[in-house]
Protein backbone atom coordinates (compact mmCIF):
# COMPACT_ATOMS: atom_id res chain seq x y z
CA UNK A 1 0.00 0.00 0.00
CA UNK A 2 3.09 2.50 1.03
CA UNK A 3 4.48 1.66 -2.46
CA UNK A 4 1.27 2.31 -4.22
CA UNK A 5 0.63 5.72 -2.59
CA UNK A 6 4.24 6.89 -3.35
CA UNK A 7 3.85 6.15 -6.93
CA UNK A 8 0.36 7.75 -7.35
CA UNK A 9 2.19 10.72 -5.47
CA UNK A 10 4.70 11.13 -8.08
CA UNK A 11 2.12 10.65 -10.94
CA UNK A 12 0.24 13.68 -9.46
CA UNK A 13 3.01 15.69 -8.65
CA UNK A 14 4.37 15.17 -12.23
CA UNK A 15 0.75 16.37 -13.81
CA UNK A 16 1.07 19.47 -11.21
CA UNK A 17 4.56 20.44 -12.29
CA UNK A 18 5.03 22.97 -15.48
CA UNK A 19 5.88 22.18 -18.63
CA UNK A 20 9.09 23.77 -20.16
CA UNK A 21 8.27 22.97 -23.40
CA UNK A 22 4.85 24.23 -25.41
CA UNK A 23 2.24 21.81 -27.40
CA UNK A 24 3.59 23.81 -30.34
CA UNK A 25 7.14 22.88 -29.59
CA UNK A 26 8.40 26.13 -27.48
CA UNK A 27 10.38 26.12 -24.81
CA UNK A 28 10.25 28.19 -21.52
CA UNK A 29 13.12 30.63 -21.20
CA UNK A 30 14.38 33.15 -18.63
CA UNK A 31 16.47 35.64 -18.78
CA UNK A 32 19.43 36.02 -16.63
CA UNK A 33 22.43 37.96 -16.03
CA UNK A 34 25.89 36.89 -16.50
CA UNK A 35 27.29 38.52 -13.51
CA UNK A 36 25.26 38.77 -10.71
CA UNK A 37 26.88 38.96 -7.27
CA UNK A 38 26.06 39.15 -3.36
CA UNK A 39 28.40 41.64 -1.85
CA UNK A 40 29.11 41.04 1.55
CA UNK A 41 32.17 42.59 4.98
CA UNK A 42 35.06 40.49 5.03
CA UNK A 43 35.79 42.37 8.14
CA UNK A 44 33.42 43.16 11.28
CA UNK A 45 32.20 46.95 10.90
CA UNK A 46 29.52 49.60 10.64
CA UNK A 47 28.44 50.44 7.57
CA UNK A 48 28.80 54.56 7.41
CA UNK A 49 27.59 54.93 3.34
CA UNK A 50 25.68 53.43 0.47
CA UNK A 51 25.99 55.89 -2.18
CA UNK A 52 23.83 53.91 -4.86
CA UNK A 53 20.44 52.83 -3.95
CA UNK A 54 18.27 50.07 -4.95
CA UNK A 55 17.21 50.17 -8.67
CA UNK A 56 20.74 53.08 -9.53
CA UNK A 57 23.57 52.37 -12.02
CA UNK A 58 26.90 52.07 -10.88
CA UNK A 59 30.82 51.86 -13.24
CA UNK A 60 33.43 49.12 -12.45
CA UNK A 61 35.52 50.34 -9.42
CA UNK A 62 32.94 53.15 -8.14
CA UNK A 63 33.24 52.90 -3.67
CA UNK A 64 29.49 50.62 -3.40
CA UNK A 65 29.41 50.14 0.37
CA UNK A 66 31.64 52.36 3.05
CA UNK A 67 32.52 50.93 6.47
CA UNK A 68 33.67 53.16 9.53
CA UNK A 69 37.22 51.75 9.96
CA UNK A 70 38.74 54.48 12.54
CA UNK A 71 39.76 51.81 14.68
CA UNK A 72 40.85 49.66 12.13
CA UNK A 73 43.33 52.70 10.86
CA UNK A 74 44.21 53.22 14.47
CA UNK A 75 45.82 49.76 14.69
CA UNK A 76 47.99 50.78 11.32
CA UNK A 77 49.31 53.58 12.75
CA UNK A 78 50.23 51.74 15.63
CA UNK A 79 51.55 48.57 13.89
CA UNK A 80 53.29 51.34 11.16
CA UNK A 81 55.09 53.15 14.43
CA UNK A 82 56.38 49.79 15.88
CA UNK A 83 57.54 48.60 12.47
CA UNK A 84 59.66 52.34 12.24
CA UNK A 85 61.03 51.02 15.84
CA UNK A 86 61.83 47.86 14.84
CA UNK A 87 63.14 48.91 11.47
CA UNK A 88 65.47 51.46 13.48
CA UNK A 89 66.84 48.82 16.16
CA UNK A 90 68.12 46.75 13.11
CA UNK A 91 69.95 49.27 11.48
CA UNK A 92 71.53 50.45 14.17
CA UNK A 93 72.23 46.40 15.34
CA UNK A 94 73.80 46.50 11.99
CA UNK A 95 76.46 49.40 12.14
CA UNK A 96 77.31 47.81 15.58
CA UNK A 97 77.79 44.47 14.15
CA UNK A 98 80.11 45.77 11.94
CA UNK A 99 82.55 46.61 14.93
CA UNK A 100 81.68 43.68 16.91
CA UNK A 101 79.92 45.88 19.09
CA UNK A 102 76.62 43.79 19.25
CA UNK A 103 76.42 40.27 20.34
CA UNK A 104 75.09 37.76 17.58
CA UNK A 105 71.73 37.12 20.07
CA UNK A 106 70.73 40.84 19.94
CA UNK A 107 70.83 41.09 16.14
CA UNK A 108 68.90 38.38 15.38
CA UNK A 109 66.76 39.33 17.80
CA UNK A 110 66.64 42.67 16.15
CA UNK A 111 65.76 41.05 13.06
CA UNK A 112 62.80 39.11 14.14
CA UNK A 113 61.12 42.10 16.02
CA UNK A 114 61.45 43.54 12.82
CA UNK A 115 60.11 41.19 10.81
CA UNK A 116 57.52 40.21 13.07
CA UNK A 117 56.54 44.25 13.16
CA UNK A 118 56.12 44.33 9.19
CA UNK A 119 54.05 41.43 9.33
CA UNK A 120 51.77 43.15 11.75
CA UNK A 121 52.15 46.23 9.82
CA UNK A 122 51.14 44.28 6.61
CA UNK A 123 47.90 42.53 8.03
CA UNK A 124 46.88 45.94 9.75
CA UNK A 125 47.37 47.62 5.89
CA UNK A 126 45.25 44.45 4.63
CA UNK A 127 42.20 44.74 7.22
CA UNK A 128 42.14 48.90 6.00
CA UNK A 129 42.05 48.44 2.57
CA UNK A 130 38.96 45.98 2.82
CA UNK A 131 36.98 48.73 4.36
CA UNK A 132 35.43 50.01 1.18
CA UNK A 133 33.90 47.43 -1.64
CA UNK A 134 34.05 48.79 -5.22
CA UNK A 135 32.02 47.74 -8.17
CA UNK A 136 33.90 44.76 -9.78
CA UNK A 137 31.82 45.64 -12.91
CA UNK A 138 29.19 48.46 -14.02
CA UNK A 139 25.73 47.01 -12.95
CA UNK A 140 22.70 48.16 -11.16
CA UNK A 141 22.07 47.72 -7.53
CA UNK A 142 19.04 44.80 -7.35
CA UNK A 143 18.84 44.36 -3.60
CA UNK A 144 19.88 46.12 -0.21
CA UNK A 145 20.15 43.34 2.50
CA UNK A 146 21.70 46.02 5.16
CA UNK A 147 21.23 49.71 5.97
CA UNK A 148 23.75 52.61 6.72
CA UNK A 149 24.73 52.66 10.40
CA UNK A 150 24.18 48.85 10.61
CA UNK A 151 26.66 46.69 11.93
CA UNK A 152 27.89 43.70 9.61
CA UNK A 153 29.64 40.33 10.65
CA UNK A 154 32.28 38.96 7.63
CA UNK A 155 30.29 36.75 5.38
CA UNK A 156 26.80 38.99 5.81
CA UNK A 157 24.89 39.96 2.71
CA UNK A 158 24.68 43.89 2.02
CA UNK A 159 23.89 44.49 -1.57
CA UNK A 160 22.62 42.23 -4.51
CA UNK A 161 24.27 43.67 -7.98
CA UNK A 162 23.79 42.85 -11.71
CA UNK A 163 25.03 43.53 -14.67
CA UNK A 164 21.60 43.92 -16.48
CA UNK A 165 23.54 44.82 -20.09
CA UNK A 166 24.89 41.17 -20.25
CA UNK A 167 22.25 38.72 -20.31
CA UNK A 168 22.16 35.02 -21.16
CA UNK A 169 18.60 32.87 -22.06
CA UNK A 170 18.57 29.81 -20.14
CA UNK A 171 16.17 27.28 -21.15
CA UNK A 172 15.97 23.24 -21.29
CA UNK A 173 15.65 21.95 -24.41
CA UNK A 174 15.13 17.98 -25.55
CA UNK A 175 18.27 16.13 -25.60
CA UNK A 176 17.17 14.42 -28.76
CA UNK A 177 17.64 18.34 -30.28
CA UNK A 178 21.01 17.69 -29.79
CA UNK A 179 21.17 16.25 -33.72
CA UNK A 180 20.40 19.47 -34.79
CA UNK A 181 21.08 22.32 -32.14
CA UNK A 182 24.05 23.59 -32.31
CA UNK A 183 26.13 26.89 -31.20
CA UNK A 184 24.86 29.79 -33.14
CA UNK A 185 21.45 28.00 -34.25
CA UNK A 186 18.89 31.22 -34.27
CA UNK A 187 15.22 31.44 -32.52
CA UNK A 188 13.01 34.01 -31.68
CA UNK A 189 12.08 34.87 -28.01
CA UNK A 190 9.21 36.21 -27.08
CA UNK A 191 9.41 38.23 -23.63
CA UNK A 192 6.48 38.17 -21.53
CA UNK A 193 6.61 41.00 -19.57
CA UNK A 194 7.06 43.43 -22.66
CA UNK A 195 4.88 41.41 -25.03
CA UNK A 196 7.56 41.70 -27.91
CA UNK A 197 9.82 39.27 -29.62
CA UNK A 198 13.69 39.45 -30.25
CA UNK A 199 16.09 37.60 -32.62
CA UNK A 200 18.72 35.39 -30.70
CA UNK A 201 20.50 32.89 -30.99
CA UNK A 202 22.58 29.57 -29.05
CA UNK A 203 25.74 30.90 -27.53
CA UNK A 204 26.70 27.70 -25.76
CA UNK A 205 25.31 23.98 -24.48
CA UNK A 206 25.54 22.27 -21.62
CA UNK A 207 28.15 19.71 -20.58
CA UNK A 208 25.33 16.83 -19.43
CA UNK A 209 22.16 15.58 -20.02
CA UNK A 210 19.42 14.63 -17.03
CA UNK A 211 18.93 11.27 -17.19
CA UNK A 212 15.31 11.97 -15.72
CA UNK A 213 13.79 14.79 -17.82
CA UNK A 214 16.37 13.75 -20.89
CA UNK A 215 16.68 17.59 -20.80
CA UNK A 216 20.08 19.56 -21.69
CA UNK A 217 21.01 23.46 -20.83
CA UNK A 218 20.94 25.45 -23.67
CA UNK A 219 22.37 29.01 -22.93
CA UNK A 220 21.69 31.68 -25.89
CA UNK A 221 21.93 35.55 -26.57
CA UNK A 222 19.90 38.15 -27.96
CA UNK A 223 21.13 39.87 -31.08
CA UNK A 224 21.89 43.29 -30.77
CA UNK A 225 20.62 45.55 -27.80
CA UNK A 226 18.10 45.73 -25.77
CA UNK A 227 17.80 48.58 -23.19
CA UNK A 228 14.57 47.28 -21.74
CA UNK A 229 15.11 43.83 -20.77
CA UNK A 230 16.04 43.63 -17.31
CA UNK A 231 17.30 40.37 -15.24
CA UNK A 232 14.32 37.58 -14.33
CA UNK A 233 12.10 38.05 -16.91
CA UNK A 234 10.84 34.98 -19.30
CA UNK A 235 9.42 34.10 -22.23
CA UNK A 236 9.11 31.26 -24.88
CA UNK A 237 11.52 30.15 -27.81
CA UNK A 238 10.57 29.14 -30.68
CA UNK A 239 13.22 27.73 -33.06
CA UNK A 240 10.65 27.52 -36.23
């Protein structure tokens, strides 16, 4: 009886579950962008700007997200003065050495406080120069997870970005297409959201099949531009 209900189960949830491909032989497809990211701290902070809000433009390298690192720039200074000390010691460790003033203990003593003092120095520099995250391409800002004055943990989602000028149409097509797809067969999609259709074609396929749906990845572009499509909206193909 438990093996009977499971099956009947999976028969219903199978009629339940949406078609990706038409009556007519089209195939669902969404658009999507190429780079889409999650910024997020890789240090502990409080966020003190935001300049671009949800929806703006941004360029590659523009400051996205601004953390209040005072204390974090304190510590530099410090390690910075300590590795001038250290630095100092050696040399003059060094000019003694050459007379045989200095025993061979206190240099290489010397030289480990000062190489332990540039390491410090180093990580201090390291932890500073995380506390801004620029744009690693021009996108729009999709999503704000955090606020301005809100403090972050490393790993913690602030902003949601994508590039909404590169875009890539993912759809599942039948693996038995595979005798005829190929890269830079041509379609037409037709976008639902703005109700109008646009040549592309298939950039790329993917490197398996599903054994279960006997589906493949086909990933295609749109000829030309577009200024209106924007990431997540979807459509049908139609390679007639």
């Amino acid at each position: 009886m438990r093996l009977a209900w499971v099956v009947m189960a999976m028969s219903m949830a199978a009629q339940a579950a949406p078609s990706a491909t038409a009556a007519d032989g089209r195939i669902r497809v969404q658009l999507m962008s190429r780079h889409a990211v999650t910024l997020s701290s890789e240090i502990p902070a409080k966020i003190s700007a935001m300049p671009v809000v949800e929806g703006g433009g941004f360029r590659r390298g523009q400051p996205l997200v601004e953390f209040d690192c005072s204390s974090y720039r304190a510590q530099l200074r410090k390690a910075q003065a300590s590795l001038e000390a250290a630095s100092q010691l050696l040399k003059v460790n060094n000019q003694l050495a050459k007379y045989n003033s200095v025993g061979t203990l206190e240099l290489t003593q010397a030289q480990g406080k000062a190489k332990e003092a540039a390491a410090d120095a180093s990580y201090a520099q390291t932890l500073v120069s995380k506390c801004s995250i620029a744009a690693p391409f021009d996108g729009r800002v999709a999503k704000r997870s955090a606020a301005v004055h809100q403090y972050v943990n490393p790993g913690n989602p602030i902003l949601d970005i994508v590039d909404s000028d590169s875009l890539e149409l993912r759809m599942l097509v039948p693996s038995k297409w595979l005798a005829t797809l190929k890269p830079g067969s041509r379609f037409t999609v037709a976008v639902d959201e703005l109700g109008a259709s646009f040549p592309a074609r298939i950039e790329r396929l993917g490197a398996q099949i599903d054994p279960v749906s006997q589906t493949i990845l086909a990933i295609g572009v749109i000829d030309g531009k577009a200024a209106n499509l924007l990431p997540g909206m979807s459509g049908w193909a139609s390679f007639k």
